[in-house]
N, C-alpha and C. Protein backbone atom coordinates (compact mmCIF):
# COMPACT_ATOMS: atom_id res chain seq x y z
N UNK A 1 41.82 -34.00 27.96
CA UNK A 1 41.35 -34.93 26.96
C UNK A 1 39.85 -34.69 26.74
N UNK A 2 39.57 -35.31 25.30
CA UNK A 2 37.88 -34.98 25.61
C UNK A 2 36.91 -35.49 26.15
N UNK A 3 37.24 -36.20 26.99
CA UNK A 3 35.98 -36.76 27.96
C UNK A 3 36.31 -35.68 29.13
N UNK A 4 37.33 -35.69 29.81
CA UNK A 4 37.22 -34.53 30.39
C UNK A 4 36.39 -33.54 30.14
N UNK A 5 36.12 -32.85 28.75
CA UNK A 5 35.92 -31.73 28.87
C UNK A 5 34.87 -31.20 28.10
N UNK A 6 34.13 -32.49 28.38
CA UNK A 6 32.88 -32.70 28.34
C UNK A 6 32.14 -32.39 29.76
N UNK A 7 32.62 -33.49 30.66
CA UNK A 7 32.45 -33.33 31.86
C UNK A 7 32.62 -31.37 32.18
N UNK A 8 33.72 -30.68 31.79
CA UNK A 8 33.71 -29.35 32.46
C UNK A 8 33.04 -28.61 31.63
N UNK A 9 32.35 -28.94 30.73
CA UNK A 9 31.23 -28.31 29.80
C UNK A 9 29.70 -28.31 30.78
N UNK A 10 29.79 -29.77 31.13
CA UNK A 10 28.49 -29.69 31.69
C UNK A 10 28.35 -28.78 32.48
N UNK A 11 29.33 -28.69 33.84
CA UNK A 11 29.31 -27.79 34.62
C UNK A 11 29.58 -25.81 34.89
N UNK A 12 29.84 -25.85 33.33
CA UNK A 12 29.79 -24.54 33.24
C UNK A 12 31.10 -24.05 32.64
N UNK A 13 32.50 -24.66 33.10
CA UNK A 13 34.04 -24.07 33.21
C UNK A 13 34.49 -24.20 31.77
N UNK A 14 34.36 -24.83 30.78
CA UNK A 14 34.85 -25.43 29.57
C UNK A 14 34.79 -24.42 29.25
N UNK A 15 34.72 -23.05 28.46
CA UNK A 15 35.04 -21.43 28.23
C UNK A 15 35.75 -21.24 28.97
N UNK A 16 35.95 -21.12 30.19
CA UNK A 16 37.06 -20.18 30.95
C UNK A 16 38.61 -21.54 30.62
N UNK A 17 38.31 -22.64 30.32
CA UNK A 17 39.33 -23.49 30.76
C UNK A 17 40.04 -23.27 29.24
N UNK A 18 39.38 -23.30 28.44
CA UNK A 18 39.67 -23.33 26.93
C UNK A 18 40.85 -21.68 26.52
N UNK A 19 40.03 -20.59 27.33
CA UNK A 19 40.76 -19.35 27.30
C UNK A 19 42.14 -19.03 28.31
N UNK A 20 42.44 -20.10 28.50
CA UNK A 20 43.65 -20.11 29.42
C UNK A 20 44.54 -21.53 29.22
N UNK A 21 44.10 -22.25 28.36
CA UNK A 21 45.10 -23.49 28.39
C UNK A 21 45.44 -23.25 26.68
N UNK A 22 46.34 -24.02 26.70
CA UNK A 22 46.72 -24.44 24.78
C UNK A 22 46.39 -25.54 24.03
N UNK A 23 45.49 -25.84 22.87
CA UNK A 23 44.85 -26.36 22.30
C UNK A 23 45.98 -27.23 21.74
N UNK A 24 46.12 -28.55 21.46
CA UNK A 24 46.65 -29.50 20.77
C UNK A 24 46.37 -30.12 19.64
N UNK A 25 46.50 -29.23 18.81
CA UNK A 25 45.90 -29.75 17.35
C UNK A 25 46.54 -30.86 16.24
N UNK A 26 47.76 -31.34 16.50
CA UNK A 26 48.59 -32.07 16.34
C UNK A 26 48.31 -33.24 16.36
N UNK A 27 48.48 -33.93 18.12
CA UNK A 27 48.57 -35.53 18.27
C UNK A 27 49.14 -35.58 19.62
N UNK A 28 49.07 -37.13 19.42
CA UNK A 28 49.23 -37.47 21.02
C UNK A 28 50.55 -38.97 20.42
N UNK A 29 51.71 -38.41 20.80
CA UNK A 29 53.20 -38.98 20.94
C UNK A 29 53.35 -39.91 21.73
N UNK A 30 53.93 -41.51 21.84
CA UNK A 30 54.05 -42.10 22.28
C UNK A 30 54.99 -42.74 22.63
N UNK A 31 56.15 -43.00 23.96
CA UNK A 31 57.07 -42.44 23.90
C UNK A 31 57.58 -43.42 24.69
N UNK A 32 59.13 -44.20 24.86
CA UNK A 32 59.48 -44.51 26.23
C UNK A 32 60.19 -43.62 26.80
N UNK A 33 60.54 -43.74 28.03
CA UNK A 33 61.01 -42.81 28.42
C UNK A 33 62.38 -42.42 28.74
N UNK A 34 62.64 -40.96 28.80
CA UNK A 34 63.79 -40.98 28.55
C UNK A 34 64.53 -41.82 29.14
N UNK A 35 64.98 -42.07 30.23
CA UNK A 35 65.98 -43.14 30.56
C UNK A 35 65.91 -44.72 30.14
N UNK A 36 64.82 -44.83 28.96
CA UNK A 36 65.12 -45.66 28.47
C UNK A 36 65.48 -45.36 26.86
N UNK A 37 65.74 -44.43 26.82
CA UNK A 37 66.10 -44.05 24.94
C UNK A 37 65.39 -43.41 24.61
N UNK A 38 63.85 -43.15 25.03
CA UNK A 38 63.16 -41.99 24.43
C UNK A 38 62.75 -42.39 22.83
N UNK A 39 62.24 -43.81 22.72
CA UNK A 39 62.08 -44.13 21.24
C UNK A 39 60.60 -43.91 20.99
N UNK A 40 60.38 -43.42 20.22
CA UNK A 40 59.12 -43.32 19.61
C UNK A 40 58.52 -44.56 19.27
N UNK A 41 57.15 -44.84 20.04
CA UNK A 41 56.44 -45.58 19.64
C UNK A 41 55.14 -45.87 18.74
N UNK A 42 54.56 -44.33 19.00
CA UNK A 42 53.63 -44.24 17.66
C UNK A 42 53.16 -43.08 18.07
N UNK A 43 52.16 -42.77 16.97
CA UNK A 43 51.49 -41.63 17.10
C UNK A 43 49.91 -41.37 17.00
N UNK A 44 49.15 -40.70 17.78
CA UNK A 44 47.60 -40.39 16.89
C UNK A 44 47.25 -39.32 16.69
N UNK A 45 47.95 -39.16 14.94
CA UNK A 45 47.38 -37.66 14.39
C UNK A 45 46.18 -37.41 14.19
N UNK A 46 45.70 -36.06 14.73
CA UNK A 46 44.86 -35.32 14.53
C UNK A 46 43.84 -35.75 13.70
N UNK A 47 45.14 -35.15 12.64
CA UNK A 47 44.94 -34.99 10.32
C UNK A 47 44.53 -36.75 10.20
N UNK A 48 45.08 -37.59 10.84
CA UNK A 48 44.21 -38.89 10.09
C UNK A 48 43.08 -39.08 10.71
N UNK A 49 42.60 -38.57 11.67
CA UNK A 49 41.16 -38.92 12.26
C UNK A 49 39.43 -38.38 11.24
N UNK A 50 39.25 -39.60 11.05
CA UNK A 50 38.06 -39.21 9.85
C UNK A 50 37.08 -37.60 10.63
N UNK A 51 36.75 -36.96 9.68
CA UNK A 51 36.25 -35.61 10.00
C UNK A 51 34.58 -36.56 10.53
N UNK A 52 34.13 -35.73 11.72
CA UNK A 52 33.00 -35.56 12.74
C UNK A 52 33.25 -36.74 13.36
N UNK A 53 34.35 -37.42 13.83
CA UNK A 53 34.49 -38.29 14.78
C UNK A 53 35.00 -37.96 16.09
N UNK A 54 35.73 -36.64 16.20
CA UNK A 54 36.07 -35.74 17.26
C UNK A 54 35.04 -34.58 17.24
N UNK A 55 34.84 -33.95 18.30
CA UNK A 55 33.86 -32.69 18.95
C UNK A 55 34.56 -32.04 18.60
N UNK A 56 35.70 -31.33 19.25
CA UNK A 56 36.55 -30.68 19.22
C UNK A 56 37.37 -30.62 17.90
N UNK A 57 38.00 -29.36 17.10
CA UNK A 57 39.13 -29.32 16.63
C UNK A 57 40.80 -29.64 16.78
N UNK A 58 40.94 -30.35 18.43
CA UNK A 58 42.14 -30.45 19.10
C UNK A 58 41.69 -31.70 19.72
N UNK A 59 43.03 -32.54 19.75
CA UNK A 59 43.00 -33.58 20.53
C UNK A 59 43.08 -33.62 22.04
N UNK A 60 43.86 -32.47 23.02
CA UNK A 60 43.81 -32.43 24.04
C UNK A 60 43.99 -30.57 24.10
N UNK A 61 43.83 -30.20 25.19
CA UNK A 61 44.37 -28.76 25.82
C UNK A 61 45.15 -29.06 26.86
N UNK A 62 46.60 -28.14 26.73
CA UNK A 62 47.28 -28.33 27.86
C UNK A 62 47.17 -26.92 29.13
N UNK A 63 46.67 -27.59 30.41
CA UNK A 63 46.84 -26.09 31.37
C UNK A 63 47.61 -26.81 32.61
N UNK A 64 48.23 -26.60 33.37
CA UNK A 64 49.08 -26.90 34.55
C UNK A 64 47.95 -27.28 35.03
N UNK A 65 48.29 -28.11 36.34
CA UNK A 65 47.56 -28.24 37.52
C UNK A 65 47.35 -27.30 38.28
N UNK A 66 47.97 -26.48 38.51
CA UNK A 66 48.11 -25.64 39.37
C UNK A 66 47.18 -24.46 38.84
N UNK A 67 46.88 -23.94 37.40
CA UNK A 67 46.52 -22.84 36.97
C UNK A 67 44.84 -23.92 36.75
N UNK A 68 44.66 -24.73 36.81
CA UNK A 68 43.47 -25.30 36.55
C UNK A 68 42.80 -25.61 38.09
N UNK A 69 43.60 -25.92 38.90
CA UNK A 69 42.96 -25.35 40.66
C UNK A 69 42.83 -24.89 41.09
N UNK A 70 43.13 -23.04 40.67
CA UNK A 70 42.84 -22.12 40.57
C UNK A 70 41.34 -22.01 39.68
N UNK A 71 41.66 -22.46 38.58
CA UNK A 71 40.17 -21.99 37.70
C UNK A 71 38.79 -22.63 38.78
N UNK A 72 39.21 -23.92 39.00
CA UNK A 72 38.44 -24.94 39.65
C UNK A 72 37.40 -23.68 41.40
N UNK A 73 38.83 -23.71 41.49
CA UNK A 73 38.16 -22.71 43.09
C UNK A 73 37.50 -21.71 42.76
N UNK A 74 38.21 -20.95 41.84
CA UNK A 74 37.46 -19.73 41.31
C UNK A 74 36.15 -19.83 41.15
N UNK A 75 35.75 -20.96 40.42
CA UNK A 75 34.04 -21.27 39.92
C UNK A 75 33.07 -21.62 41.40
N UNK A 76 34.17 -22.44 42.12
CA UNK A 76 33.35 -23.26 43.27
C UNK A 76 32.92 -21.79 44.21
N UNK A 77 34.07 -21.20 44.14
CA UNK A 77 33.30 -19.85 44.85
C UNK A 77 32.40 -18.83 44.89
N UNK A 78 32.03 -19.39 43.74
CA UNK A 78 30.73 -18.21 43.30
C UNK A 78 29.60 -18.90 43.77
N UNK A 79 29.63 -20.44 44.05
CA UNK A 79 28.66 -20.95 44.75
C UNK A 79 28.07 -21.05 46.25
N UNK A 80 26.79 -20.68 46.27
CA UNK A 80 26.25 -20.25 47.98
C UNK A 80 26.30 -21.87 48.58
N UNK A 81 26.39 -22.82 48.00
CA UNK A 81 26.88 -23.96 48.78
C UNK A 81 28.30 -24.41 49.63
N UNK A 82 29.19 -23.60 48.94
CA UNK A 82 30.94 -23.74 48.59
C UNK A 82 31.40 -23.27 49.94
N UNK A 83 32.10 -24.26 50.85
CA UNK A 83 32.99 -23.26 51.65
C UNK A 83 34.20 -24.09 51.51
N UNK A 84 35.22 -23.58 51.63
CA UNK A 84 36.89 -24.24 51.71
C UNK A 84 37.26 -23.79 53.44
N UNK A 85 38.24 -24.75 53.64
CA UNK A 85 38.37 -24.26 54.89
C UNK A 85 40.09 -24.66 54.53
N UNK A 86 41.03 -23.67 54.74
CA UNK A 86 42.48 -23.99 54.47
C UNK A 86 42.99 -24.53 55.99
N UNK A 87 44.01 -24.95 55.67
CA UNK A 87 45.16 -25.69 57.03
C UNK A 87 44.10 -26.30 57.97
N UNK A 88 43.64 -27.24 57.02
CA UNK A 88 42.65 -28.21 58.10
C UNK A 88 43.40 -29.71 57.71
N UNK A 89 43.85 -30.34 58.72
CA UNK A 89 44.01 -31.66 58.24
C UNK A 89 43.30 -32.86 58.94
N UNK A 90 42.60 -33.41 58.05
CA UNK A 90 41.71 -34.75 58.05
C UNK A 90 42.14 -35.42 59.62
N UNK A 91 40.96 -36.13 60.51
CA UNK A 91 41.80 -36.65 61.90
C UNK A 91 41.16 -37.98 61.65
N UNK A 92 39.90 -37.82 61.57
CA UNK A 92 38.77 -38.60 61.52
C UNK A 92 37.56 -38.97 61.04
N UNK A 93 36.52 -40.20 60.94
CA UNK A 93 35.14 -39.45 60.51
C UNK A 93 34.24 -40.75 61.14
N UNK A 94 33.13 -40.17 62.05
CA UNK A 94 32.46 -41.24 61.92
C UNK A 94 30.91 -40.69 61.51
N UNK A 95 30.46 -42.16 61.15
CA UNK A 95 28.60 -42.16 60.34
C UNK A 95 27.84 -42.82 61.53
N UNK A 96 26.87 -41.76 61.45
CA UNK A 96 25.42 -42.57 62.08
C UNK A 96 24.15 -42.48 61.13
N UNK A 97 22.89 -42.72 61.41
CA UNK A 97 21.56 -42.34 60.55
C UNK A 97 21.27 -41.01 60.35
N UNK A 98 22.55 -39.97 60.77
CA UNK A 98 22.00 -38.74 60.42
C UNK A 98 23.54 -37.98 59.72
N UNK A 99 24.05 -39.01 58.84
CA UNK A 99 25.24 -38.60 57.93
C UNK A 99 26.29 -38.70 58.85
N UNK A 100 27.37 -38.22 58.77
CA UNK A 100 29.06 -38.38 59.00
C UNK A 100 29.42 -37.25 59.23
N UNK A 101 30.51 -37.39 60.42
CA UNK A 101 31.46 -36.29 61.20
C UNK A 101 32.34 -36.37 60.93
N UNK A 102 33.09 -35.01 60.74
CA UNK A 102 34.50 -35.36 60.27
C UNK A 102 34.99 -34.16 61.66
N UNK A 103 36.51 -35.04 62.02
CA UNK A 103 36.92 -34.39 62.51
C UNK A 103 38.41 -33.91 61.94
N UNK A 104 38.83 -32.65 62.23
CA UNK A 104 39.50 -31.68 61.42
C UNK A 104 40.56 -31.39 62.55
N UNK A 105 41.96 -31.56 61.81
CA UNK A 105 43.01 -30.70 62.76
C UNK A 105 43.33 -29.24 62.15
N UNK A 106 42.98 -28.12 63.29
CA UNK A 106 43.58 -27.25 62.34
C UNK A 106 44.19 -26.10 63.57
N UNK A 107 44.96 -25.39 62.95
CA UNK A 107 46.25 -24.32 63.50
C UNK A 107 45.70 -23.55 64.95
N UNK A 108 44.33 -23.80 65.46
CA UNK A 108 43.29 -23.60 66.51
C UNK A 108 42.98 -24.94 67.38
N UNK A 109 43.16 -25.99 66.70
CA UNK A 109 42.54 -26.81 67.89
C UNK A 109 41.87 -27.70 66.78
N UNK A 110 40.68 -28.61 67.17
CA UNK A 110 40.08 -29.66 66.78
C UNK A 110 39.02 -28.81 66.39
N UNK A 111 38.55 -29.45 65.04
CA UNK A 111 37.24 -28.85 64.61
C UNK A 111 36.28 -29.74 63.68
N UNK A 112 35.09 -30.12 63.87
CA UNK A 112 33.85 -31.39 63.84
C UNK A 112 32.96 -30.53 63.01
N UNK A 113 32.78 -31.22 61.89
CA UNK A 113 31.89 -30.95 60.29
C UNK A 113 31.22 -32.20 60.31
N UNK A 114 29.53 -31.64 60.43
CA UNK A 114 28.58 -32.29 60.15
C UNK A 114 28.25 -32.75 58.68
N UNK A 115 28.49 -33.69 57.52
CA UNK A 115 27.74 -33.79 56.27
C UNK A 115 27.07 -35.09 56.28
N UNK A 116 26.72 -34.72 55.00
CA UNK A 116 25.89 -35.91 54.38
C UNK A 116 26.31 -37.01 53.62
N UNK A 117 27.52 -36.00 53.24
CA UNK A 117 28.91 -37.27 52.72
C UNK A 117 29.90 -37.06 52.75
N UNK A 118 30.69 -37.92 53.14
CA UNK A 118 32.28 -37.44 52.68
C UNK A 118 33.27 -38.12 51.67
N UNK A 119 34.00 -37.25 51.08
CA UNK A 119 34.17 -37.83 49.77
C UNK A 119 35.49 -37.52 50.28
N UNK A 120 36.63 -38.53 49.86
CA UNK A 120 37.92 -38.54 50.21
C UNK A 120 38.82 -38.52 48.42
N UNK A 121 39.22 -37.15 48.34
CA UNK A 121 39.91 -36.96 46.87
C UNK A 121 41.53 -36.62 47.51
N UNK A 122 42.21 -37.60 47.90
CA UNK A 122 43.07 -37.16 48.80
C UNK A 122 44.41 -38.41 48.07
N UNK A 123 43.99 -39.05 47.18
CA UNK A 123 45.15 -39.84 45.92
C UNK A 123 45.32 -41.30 46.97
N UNK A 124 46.06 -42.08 46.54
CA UNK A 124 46.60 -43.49 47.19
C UNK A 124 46.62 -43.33 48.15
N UNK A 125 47.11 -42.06 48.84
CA UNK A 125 47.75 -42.59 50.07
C UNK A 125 46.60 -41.83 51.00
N UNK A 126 44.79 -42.05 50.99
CA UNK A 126 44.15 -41.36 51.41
C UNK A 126 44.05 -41.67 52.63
N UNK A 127 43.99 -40.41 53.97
CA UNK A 127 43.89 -40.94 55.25
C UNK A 127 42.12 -41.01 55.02
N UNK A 128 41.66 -40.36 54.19
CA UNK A 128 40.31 -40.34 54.46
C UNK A 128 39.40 -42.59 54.08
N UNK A 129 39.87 -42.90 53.05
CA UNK A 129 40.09 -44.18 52.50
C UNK A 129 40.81 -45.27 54.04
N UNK A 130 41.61 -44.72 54.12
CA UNK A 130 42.15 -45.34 55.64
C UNK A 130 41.35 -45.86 56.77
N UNK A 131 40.76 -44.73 57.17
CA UNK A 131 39.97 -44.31 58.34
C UNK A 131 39.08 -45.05 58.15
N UNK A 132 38.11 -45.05 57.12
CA UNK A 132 36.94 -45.96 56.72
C UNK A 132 37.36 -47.76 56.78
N UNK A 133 38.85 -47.71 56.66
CA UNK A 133 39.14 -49.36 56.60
C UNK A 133 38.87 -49.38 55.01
N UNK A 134 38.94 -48.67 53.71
CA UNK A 134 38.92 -49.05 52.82
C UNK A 134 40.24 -49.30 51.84
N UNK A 135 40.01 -50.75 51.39
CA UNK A 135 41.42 -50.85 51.02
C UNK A 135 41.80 -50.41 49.34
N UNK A 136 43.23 -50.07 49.11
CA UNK A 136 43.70 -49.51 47.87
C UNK A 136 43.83 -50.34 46.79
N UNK A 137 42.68 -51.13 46.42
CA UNK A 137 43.62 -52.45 45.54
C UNK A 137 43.99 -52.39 43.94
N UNK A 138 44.73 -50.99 44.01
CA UNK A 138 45.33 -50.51 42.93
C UNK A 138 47.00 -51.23 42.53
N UNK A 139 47.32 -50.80 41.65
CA UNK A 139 48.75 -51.04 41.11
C UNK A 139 49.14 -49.60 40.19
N UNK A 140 50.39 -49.58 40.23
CA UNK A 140 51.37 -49.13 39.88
C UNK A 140 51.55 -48.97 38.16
N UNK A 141 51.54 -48.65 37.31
CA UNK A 141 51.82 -48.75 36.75
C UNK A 141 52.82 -48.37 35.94
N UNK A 142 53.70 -49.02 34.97
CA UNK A 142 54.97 -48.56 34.86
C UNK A 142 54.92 -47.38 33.60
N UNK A 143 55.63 -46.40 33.86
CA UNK A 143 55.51 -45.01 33.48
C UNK A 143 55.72 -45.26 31.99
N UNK A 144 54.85 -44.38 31.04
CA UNK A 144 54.85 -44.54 29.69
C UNK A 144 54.90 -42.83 29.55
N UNK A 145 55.88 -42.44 29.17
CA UNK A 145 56.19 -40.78 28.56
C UNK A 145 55.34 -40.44 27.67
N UNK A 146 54.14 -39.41 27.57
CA UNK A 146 53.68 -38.99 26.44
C UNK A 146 53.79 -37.99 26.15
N UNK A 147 54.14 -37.22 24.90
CA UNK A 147 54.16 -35.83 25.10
C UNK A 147 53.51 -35.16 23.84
N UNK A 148 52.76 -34.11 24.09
CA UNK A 148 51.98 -33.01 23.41
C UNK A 148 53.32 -32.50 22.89
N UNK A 149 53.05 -32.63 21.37
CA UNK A 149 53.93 -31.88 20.54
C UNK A 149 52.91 -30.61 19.84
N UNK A 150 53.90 -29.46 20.57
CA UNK A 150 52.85 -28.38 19.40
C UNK A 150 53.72 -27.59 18.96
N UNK A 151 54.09 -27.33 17.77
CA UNK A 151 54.80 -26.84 16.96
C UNK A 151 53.76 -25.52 16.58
């Protein structure tokens, strides 16, 4: 969407993301879902949106998740800050006046990362959100089908 991709403009990726996903020049379909009939509820074309009220020529770009966490790593790796560490899973973390420890399970044994922050992107069910005692006081919401029509 375009606030998104604004945001991946700033940071540099919005070219590489644009040359690998599909542009939606159409609209955005509004839909129930199939197991409830699949009735059309409305639409927001493109073609009726007054001209210079969108950035973009397209209402959304579509790329998988999967081919966009790829793009994502790809970029983070060119950075001398960037390290990934695979088959580590979250144990613990505690803070004192000189930032937060995390402790790490991984396929070796226990392993303790010194930062300055830790940021838990780990969805609802975060052990990292957990650990801290922070609570989820989200809801559910009931599924609305939308779908990118591109003809």
């Amino acid at each position: 969407m375009p606030i998104v991709l604004n945001e991946f403009e700033k940071v540099g990726i919005l070219n590489d993301l644009l040359a690998r996903s599909l542009p939606n020049t159409d609209g955005i379909y509004f839909r129930t879902p199939f197991a409830k009939g699949h009735q059309h509820l409305g639409t927001l074309s493109v073609a009726k949106l007054p001209k210079g009220v969108m950035k973009y020529d397209f209402v959304a770009t579509n790329l998988g998740q999967h081919d966009l966490g790829k793009l994502l790593l790809e970029h983070a790796e060119k950075l001398e800050t960037f390290e990934i560490s695979w088959n580590h899973r979250f144990a613990g973390v505690q803070q004192d006046a000189n930032g937060a420890k995390v402790c790490a399970v991984t396929p070796t044994g226990e392993r303790f990362f010194q930062a300055d922050y830790v940021v838990g992107c780990d969805g609802a069910g975060s052990s990292v959100r957990r650990a801290l005692c922070i609570p989820f006081d989200g809801f559910t919401w009931q599924v609305l089908i939308i779908r990118f029509l591109l003809d």
